[in-house]
Structures are given as C-alpha cells and as structure tokens.
C-alpha atoms as a PDB file:
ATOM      1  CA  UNK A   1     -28.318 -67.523 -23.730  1.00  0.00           C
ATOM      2  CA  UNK A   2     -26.270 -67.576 -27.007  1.00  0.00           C
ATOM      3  CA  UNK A   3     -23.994 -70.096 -28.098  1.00  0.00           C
ATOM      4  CA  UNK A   4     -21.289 -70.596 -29.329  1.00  0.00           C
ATOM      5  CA  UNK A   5     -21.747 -73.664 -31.496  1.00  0.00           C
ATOM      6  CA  UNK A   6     -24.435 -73.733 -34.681  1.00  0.00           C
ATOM      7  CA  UNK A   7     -27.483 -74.613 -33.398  1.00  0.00           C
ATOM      8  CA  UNK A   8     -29.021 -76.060 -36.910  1.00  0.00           C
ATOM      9  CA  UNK A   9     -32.911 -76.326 -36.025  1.00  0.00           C
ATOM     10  CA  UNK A  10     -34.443 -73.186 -34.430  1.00  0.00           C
ATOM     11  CA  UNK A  11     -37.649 -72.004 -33.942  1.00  0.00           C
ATOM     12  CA  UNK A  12     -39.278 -69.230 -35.782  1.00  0.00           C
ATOM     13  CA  UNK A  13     -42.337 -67.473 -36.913  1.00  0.00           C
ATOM     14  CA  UNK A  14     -43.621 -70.189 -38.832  1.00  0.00           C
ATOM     15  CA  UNK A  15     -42.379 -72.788 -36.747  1.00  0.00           C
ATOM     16  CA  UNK A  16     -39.673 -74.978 -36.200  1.00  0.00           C
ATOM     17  CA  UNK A  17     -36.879 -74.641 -38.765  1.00  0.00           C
ATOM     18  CA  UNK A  18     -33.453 -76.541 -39.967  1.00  0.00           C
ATOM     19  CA  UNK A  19     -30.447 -73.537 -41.075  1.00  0.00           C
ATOM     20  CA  UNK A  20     -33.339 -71.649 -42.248  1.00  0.00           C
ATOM     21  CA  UNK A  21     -35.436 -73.799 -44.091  1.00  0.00           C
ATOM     22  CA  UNK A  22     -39.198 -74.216 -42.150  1.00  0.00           C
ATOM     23  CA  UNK A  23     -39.532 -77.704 -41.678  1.00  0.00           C
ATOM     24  CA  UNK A  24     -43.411 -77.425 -42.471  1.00  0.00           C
ATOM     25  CA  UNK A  25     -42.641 -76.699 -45.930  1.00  0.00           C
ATOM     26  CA  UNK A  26     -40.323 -80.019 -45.864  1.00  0.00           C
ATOM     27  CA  UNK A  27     -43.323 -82.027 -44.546  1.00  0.00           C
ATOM     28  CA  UNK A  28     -45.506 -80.351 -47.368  1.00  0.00           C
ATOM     29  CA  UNK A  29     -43.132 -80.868 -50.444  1.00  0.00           C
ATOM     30  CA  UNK A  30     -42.151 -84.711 -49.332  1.00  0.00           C
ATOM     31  CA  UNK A  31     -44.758 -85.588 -46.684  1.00  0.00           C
ATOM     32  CA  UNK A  32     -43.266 -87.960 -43.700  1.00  0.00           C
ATOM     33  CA  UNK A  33     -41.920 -89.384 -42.273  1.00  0.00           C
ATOM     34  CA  UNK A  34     -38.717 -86.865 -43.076  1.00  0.00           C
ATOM     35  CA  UNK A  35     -35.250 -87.347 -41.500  1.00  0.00           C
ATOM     36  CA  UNK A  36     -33.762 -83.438 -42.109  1.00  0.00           C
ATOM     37  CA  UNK A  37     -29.976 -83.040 -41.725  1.00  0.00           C
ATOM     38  CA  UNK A  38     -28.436 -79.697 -41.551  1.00  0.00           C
ATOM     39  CA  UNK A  39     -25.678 -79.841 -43.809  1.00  0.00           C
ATOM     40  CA  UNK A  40     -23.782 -76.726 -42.128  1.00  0.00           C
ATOM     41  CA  UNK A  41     -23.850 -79.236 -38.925  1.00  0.00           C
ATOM     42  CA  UNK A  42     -22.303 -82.227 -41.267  1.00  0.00           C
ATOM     43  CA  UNK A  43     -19.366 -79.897 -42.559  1.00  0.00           C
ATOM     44  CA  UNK A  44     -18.680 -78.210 -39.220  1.00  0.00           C
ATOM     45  CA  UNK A  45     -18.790 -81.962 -37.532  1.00  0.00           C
ATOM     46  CA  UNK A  46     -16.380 -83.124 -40.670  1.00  0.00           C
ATOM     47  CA  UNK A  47     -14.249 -80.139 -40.219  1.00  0.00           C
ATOM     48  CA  UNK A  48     -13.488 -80.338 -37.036  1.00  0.00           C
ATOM     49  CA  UNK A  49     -12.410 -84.070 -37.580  1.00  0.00           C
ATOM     50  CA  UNK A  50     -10.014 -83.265 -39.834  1.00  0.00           C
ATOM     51  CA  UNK A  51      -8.708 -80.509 -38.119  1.00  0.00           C
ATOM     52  CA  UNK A  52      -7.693 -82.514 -35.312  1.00  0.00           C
ATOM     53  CA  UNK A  53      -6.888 -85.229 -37.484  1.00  0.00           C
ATOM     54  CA  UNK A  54      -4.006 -83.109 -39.098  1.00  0.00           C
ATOM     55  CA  UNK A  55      -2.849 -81.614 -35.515  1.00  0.00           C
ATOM     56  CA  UNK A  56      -2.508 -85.339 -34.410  1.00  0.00           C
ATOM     57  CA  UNK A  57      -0.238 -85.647 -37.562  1.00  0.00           C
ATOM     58  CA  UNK A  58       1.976 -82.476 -37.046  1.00  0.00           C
ATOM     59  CA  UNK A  59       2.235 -83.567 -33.248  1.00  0.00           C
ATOM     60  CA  UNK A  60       2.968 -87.344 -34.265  1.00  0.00           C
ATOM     61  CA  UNK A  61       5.661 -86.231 -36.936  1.00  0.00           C
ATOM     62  CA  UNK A  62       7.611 -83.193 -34.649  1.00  0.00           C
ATOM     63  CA  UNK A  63       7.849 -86.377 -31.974  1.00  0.00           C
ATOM     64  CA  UNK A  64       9.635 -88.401 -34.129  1.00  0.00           C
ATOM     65  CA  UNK A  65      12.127 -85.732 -34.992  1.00  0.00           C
ATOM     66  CA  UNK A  66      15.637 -86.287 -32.873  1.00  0.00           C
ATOM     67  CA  UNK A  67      16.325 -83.507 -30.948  1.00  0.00           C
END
C-alpha cells in the first residue's frame, strides 16, 4: 500500500536505506553505533509546525476583528 506521508527509511537492493542513502555505507564510513535522521522528515515535521502555527495566527487575529 502507498502512502501518503514520506516514509524516510526504506528497504532496497542493498539493504535498508534513509531518503536514499544505504545505511550500510553509514555504518562503514562512521562505524556504530549511528543515530541517522532523515532530514526531508525534519523539514516536513518543521513545516508543518509552522504552517499551522501561522493558520492559528490568521484565525486568532480575524477573531479579534469587530464585526
């Protein structure tokens, strides 16, 4: 089933991989233990706060207006 939402770590032919990257060649380059982030997931998380951080402004300010 597809989603929706970016799914950061997937699997793939040469294993299991974070927005691309194979995590293998992580482990190689920097050994472990590793904590791997995907950074599309931090901006998309980010975004989304201030998205609804602005809406909650626009809503706050038109219900202060007088009518």
């Amino acid at each position: 089933m597809r989603s929706l939402v970016h799914q950061p770590f997937q699997h793939s032919a040469s294993g299991l991989a974070c927005d691309g990257l194979a995590l293998d060649a992580i482990v190689a380059a920097v050994g472990t233990p590793v904590y791997v982030y995907s950074a599309r997931a931090i901006r998309d998380a980010y975004g989304a706060i201030d998205r609804l951080v602005v809406a909650g402004a626009i809503l706050d300010e038109l219900a202060r207006q007088p009518e």
